[in-house]
PDB file of N, CA and C in Angstrom:
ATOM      1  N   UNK A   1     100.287  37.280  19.252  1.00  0.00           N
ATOM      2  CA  UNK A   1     100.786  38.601  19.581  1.00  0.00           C
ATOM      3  C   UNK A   1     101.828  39.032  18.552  1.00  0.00           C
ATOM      4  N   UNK A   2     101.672  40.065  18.375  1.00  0.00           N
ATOM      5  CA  UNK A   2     102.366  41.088  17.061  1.00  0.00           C
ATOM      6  C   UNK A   2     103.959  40.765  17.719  1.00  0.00           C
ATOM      7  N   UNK A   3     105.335  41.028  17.050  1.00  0.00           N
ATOM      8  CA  UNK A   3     106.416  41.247  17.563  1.00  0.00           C
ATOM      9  C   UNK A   3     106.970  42.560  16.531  1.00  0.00           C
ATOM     10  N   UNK A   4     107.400  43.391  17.596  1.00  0.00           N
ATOM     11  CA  UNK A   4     107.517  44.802  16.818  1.00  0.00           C
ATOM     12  C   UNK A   4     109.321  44.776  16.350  1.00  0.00           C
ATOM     13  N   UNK A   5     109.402  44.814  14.951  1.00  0.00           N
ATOM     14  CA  UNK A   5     110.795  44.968  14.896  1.00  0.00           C
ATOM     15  C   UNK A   5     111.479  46.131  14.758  1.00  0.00           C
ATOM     16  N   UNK A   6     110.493  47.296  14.464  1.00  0.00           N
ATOM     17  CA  UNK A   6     111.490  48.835  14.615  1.00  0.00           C
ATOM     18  C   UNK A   6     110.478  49.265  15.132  1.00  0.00           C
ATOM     19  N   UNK A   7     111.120  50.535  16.002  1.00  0.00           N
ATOM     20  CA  UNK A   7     110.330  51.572  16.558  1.00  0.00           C
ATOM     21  C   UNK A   7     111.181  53.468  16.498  1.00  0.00           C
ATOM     22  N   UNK A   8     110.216  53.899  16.112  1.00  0.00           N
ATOM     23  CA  UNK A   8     110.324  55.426  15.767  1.00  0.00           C
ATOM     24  C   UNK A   8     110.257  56.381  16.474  1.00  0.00           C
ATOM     25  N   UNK A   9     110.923  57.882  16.585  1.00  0.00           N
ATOM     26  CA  UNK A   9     110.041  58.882  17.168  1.00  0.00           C
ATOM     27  C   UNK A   9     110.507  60.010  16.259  1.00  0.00           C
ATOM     28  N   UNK A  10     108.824  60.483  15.660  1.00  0.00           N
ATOM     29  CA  UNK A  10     109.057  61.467  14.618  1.00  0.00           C
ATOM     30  C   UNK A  10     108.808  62.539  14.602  1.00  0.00           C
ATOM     31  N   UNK A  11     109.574  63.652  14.693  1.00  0.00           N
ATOM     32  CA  UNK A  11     109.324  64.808  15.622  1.00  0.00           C
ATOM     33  C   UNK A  11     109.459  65.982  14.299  1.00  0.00           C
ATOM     34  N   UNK A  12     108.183  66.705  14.309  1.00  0.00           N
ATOM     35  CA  UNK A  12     108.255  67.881  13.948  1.00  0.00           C
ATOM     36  C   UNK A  12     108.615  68.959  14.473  1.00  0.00           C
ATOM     37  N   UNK A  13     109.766  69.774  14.176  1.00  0.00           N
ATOM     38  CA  UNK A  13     110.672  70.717  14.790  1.00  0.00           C
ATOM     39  C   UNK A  13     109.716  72.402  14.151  1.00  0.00           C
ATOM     40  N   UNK A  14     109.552  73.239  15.363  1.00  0.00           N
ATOM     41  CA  UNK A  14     109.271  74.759  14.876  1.00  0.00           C
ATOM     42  C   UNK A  14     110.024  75.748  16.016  1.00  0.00           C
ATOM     43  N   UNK A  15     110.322  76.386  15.869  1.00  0.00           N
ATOM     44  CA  UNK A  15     110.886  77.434  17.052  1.00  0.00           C
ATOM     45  C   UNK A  15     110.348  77.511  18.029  1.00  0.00           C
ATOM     46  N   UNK A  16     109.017  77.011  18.494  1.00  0.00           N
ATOM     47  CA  UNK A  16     108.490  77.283  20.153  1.00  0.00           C
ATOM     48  C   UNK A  16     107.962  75.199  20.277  1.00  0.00           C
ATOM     49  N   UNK A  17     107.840  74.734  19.430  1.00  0.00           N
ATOM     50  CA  UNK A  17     107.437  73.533  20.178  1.00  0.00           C
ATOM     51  C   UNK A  17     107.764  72.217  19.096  1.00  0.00           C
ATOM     52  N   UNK A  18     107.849  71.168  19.610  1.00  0.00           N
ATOM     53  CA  UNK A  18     108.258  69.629  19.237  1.00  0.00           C
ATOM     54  C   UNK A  18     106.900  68.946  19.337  1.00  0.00           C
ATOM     55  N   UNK A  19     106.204  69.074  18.061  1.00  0.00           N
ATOM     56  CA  UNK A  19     105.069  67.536  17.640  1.00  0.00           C
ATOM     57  C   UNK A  19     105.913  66.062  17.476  1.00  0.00           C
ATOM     58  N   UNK A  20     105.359  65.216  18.434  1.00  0.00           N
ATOM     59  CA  UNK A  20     106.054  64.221  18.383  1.00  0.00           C
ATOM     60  C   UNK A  20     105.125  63.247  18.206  1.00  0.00           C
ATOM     61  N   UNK A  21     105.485  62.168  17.311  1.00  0.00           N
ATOM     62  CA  UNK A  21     104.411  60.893  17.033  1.00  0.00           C
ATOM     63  C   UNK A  21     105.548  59.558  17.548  1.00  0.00           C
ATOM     64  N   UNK A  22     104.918  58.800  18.074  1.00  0.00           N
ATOM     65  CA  UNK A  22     105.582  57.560  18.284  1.00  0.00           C
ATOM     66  C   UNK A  22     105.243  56.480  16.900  1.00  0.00           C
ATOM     67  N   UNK A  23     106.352  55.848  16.478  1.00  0.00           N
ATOM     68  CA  UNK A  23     105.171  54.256  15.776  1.00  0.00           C
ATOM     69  C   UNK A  23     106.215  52.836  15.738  1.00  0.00           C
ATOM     70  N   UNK A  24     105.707  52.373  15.029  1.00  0.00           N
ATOM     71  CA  UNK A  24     106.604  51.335  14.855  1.00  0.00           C
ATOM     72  C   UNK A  24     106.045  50.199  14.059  1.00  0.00           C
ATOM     73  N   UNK A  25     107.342  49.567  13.656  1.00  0.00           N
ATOM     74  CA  UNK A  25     106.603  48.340  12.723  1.00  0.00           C
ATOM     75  C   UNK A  25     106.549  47.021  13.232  1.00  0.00           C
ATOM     76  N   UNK A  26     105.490  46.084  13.038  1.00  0.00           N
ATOM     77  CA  UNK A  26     105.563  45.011  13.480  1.00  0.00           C
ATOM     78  C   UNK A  26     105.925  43.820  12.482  1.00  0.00           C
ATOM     79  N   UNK A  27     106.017  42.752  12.848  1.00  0.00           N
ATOM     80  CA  UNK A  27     106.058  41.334  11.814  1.00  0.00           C
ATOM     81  C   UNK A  27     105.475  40.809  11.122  1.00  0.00           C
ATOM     82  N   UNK A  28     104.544  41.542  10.918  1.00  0.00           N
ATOM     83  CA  UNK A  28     103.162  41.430   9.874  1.00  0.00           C
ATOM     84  C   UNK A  28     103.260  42.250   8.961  1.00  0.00           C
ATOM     85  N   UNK A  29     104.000  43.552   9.395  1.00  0.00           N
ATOM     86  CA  UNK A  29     104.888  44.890   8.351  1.00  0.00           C
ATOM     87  C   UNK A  29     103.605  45.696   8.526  1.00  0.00           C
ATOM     88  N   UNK A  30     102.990  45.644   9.554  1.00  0.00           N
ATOM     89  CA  UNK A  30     101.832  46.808   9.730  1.00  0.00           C
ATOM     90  C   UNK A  30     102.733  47.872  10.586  1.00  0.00           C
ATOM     91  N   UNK A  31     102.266  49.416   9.722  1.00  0.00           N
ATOM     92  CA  UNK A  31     103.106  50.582  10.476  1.00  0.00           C
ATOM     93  C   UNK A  31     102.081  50.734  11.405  1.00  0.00           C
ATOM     94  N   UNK A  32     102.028  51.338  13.007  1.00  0.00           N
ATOM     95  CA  UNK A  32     101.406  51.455  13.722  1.00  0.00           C
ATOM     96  C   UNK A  32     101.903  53.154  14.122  1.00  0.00           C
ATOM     97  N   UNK A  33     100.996  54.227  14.359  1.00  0.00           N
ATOM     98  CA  UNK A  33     100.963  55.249  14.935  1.00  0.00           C
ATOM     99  C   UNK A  33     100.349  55.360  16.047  1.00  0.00           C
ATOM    100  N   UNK A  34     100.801  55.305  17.396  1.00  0.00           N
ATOM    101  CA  UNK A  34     100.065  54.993  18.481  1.00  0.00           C
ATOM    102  C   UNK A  34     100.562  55.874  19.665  1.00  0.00           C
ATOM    103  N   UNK A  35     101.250  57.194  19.558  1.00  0.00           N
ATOM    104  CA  UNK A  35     101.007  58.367  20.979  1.00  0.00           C
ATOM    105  C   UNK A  35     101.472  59.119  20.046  1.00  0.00           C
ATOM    106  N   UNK A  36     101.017  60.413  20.205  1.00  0.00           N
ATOM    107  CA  UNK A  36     101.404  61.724  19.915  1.00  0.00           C
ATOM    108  C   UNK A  36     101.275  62.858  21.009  1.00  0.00           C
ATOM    109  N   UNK A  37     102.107  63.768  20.678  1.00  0.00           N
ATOM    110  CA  UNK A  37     102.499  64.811  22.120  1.00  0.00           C
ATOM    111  C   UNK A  37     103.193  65.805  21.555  1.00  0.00           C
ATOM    112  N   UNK A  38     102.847  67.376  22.097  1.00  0.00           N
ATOM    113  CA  UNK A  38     103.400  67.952  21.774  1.00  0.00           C
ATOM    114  C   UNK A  38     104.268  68.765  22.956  1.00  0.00           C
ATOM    115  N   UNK A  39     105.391  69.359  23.012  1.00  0.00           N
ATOM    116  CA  UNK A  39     106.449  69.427  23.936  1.00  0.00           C
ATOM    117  C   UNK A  39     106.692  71.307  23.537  1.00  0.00           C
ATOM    118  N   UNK A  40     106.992  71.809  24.373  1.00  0.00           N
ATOM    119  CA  UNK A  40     108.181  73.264  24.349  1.00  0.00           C
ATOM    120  C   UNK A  40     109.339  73.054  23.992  1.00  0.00           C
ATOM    121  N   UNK A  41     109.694  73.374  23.104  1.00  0.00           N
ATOM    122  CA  UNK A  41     111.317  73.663  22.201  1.00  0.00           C
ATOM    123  C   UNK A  41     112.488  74.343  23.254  1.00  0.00           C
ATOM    124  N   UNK A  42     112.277  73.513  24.365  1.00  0.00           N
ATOM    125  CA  UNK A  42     113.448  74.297  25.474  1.00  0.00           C
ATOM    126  C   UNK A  42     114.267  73.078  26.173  1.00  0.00           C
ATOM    127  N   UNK A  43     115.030  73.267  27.437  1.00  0.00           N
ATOM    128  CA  UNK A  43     115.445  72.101  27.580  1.00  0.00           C
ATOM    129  C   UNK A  43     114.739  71.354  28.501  1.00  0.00           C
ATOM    130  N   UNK A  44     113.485  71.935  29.294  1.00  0.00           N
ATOM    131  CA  UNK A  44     112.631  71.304  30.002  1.00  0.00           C
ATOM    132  C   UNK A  44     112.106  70.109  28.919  1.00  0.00           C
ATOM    133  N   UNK A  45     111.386  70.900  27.825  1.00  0.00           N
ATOM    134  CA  UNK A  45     110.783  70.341  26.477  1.00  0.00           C
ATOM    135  C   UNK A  45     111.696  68.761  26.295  1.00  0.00           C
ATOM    136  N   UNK A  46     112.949  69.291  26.073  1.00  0.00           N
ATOM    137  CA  UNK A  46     113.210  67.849  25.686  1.00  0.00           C
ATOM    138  C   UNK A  46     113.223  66.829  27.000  1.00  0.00           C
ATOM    139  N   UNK A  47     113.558  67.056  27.781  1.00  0.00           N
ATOM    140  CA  UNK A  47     113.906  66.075  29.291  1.00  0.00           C
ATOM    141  C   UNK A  47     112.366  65.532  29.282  1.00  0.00           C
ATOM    142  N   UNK A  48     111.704  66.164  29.128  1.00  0.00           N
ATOM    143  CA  UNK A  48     110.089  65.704  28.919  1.00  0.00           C
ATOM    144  C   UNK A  48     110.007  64.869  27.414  1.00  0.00           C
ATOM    145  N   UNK A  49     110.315  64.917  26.589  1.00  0.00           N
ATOM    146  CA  UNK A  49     110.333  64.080  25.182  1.00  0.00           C
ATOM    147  C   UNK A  49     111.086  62.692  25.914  1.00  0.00           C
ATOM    148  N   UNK A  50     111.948  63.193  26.135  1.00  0.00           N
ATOM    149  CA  UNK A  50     112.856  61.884  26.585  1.00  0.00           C
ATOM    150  C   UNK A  50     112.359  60.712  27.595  1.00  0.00           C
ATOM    151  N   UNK A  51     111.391  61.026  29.013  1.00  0.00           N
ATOM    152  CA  UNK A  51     110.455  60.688  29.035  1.00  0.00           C
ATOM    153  C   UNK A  51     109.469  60.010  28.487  1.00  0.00           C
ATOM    154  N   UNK A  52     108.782  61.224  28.172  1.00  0.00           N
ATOM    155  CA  UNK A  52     107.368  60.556  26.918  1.00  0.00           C
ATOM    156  C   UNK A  52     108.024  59.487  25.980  1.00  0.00           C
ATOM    157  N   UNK A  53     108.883  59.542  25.338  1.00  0.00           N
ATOM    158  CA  UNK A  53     109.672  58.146  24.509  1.00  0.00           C
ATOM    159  C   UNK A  53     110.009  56.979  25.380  1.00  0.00           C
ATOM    160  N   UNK A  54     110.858  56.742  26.717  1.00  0.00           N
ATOM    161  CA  UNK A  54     110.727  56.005  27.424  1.00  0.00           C
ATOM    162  C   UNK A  54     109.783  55.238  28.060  1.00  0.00           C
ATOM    163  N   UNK A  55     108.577  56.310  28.107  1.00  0.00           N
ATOM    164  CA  UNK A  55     107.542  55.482  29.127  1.00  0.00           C
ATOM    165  C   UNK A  55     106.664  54.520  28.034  1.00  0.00           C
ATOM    166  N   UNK A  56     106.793  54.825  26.800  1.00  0.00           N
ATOM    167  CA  UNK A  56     105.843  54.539  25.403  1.00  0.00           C
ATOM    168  C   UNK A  56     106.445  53.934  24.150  1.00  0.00           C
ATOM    169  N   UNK A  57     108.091  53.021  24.866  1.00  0.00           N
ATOM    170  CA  UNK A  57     108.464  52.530  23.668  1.00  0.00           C
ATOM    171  C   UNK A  57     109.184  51.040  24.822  1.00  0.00           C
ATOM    172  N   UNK A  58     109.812  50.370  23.667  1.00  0.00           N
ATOM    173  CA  UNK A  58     109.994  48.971  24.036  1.00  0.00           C
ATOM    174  C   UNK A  58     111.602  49.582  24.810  1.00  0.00           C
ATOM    175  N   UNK A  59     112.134  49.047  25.733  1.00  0.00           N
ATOM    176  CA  UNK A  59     113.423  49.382  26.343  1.00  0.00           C
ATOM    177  C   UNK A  59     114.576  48.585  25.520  1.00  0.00           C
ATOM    178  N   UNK A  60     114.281  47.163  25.056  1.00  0.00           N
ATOM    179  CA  UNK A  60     115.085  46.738  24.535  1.00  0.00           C
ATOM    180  C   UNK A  60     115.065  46.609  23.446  1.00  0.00           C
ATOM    181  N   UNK A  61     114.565  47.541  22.504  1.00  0.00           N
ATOM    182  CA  UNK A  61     114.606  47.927  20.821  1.00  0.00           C
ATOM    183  C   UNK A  61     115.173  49.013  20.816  1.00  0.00           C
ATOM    184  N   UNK A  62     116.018  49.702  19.826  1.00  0.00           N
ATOM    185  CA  UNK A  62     116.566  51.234  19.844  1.00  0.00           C
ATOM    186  C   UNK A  62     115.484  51.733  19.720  1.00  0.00           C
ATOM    187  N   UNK A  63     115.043  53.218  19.769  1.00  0.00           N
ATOM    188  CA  UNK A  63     114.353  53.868  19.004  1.00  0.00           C
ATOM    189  C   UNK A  63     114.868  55.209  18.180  1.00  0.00           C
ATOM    190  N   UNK A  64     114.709  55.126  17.052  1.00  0.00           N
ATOM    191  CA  UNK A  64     115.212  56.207  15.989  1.00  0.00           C
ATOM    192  C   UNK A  64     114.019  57.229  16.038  1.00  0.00           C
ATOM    193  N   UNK A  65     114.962  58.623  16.687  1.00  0.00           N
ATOM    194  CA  UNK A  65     114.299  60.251  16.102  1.00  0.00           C
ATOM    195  C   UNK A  65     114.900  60.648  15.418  1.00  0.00           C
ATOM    196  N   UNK A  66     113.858  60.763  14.246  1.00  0.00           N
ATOM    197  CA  UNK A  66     113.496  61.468  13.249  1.00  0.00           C
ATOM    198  C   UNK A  66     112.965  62.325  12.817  1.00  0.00           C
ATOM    199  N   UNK A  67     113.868  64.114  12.619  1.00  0.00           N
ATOM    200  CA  UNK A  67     113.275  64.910  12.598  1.00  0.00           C
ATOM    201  C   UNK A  67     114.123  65.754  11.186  1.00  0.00           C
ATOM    202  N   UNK A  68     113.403  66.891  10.736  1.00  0.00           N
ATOM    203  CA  UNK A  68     112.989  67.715   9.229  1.00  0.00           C
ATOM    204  C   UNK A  68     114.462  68.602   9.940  1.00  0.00           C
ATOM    205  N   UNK A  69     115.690  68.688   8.727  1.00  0.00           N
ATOM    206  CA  UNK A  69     116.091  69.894   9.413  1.00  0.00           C
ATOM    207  C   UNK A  69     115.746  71.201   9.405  1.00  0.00           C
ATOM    208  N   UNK A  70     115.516  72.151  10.198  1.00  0.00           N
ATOM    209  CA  UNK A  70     114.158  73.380  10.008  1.00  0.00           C
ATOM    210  C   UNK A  70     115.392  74.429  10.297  1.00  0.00           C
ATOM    211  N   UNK A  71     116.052  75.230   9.529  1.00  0.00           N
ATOM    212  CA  UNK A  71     116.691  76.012  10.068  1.00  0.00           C
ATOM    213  C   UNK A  71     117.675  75.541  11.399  1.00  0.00           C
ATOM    214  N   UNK A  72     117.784  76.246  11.909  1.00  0.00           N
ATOM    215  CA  UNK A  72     118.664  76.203  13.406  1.00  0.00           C
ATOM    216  C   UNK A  72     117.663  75.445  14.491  1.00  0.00           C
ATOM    217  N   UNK A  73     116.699  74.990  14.192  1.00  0.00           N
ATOM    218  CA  UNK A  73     115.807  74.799  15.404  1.00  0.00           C
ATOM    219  C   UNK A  73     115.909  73.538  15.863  1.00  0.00           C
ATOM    220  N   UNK A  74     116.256  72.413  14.835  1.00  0.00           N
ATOM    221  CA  UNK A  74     116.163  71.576  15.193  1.00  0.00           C
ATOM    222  C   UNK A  74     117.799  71.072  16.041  1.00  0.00           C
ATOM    223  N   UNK A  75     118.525  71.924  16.121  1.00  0.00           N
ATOM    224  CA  UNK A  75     119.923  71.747  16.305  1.00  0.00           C
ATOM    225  C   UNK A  75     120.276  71.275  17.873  1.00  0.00           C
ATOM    226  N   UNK A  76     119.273  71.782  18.590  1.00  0.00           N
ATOM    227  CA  UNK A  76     119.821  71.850  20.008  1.00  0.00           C
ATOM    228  C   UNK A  76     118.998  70.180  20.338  1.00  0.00           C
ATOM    229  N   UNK A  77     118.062  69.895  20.073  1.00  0.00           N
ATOM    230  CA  UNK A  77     117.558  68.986  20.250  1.00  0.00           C
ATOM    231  C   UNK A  77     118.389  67.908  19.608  1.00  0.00           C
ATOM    232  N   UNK A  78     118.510  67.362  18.461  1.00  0.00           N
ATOM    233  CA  UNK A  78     119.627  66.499  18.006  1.00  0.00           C
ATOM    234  C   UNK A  78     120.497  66.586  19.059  1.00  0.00           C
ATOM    235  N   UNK A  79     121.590  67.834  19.021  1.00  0.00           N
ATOM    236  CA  UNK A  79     123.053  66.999  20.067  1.00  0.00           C
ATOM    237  C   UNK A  79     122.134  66.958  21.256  1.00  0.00           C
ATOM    238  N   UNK A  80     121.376  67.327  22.055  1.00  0.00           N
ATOM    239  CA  UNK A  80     120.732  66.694  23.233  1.00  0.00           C
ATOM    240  C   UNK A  80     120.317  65.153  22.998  1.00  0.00           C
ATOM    241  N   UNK A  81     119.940  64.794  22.108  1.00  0.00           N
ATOM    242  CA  UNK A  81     119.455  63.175  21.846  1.00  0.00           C
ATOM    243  C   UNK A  81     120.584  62.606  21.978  1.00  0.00           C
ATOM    244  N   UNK A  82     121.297  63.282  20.729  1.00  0.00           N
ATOM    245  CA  UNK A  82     122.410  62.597  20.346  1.00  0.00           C
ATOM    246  C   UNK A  82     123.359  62.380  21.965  1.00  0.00           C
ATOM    247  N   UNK A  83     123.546  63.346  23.008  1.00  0.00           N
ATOM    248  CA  UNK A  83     124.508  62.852  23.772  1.00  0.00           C
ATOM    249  C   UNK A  83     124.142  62.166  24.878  1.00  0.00           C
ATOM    250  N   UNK A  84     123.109  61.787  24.568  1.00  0.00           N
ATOM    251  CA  UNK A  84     122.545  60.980  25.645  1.00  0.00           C
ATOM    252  C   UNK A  84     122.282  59.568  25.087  1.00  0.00           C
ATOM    253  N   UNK A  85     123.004  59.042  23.858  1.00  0.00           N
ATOM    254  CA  UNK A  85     123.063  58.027  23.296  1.00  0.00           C
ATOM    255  C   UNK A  85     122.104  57.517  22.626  1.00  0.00           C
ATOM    256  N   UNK A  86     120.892  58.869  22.355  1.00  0.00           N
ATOM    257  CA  UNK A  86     120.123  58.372  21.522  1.00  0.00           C
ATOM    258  C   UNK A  86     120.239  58.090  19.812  1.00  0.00           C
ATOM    259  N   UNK A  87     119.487  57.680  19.190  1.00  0.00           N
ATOM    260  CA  UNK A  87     119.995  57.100  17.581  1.00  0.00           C
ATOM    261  C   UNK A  87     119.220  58.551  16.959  1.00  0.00           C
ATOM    262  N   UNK A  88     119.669  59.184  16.378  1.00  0.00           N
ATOM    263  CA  UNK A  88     118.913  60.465  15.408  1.00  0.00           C
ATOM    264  C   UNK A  88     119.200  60.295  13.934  1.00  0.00           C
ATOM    265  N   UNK A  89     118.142  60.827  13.246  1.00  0.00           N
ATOM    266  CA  UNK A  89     118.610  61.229  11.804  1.00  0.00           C
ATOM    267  C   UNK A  89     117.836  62.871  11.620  1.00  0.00           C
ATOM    268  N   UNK A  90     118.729  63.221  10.835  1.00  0.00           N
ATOM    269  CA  UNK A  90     118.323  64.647  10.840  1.00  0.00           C
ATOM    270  C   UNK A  90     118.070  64.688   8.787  1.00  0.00           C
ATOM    271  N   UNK A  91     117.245  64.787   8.463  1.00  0.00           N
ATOM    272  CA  UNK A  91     116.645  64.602   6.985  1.00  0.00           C
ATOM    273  C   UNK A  91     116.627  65.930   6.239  1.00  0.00           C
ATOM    274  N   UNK A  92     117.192  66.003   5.134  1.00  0.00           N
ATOM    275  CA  UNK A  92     117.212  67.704   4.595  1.00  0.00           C
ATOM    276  C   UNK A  92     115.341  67.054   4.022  1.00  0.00           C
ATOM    277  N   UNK A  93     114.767  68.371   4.044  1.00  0.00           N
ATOM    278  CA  UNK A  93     113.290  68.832   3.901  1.00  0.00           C
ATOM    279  C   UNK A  93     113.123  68.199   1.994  1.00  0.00           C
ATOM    280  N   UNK A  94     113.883  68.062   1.418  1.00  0.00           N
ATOM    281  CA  UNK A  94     114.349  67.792  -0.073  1.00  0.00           C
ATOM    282  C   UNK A  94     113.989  66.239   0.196  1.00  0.00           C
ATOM    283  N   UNK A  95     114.521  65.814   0.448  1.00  0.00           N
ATOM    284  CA  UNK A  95     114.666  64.404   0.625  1.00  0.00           C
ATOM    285  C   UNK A  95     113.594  63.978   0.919  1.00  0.00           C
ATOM    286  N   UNK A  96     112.969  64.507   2.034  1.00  0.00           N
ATOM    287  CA  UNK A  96     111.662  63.817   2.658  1.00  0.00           C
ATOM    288  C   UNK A  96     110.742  64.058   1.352  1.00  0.00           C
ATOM    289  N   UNK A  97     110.428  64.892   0.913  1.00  0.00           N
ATOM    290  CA  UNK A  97     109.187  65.186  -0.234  1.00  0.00           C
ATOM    291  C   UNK A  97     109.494  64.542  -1.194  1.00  0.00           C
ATOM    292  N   UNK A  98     110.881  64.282  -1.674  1.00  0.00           N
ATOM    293  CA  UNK A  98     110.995  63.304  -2.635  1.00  0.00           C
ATOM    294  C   UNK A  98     110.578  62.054  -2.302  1.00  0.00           C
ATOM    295  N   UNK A  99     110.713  61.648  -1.123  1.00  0.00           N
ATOM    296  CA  UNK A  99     110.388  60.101  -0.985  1.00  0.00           C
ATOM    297  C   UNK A  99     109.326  60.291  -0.695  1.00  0.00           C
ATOM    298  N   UNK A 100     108.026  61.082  -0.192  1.00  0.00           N
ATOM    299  CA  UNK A 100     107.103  61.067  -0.194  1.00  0.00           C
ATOM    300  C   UNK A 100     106.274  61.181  -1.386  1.00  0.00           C
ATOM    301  N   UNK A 101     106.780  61.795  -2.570  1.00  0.00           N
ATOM    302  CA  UNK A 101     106.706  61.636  -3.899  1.00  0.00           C
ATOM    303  C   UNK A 101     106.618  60.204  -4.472  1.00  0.00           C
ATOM    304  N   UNK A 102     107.509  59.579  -3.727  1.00  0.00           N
ATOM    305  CA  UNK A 102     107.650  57.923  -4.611  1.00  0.00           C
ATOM    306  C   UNK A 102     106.510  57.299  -4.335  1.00  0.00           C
ATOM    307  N   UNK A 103     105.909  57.412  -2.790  1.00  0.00           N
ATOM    308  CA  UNK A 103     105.128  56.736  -2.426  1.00  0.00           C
ATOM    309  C   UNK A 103     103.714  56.931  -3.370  1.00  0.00           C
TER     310      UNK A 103
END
């Protein structure tokens, strides 16, 4: 059996809704993409993300969301993660294409 040492949630931010992919890596260093969901950009939306991440990730691993900063949109969602003690990174749109560049 695989042992997973990080786990993700990578959320594409737009003004009406949150694409969210779960994954994570295991000890073999295989990335795994294994639920995706898409949510309403409100605060129902997130209480439901928060959820969907709970029911579909390990309880005793953190899990890091990771989302594009998109304008103002992604703002309310961060401090909602964030004050509920979740781990966030918020990525300028620059950054990501560059490292997707390296690859």
């Amino acid at each position: 059996m695989q042992h997973v040492l990080k786990q993700a949630c990578g959320i594409d931010v737009s003004k009406d809704e949150l694409v969210v992919t779960l994954g994570r890596l295991t000890d073999t260093l295989k990335v795994e993409l294994y639920a995706r969901k898409t949510f309403p950009n409100t605060g129902t939306g997130f209480t439901a993300l928060q959820h969907f991440v709970a029911r579909h990730t390990l309880a005793d691993l953190p899990t890091r969301h990771v989302m594009e900063a998109t304008g103002c949109y992604h703002e309310e969602l961060a401090f909602f993660l964030h004050d509920r003690g979740a781990e966030v990174s918020v990525v300028l749109p620059n950054r990501m294409s560059a490292y997707l560049r390296t690859l």
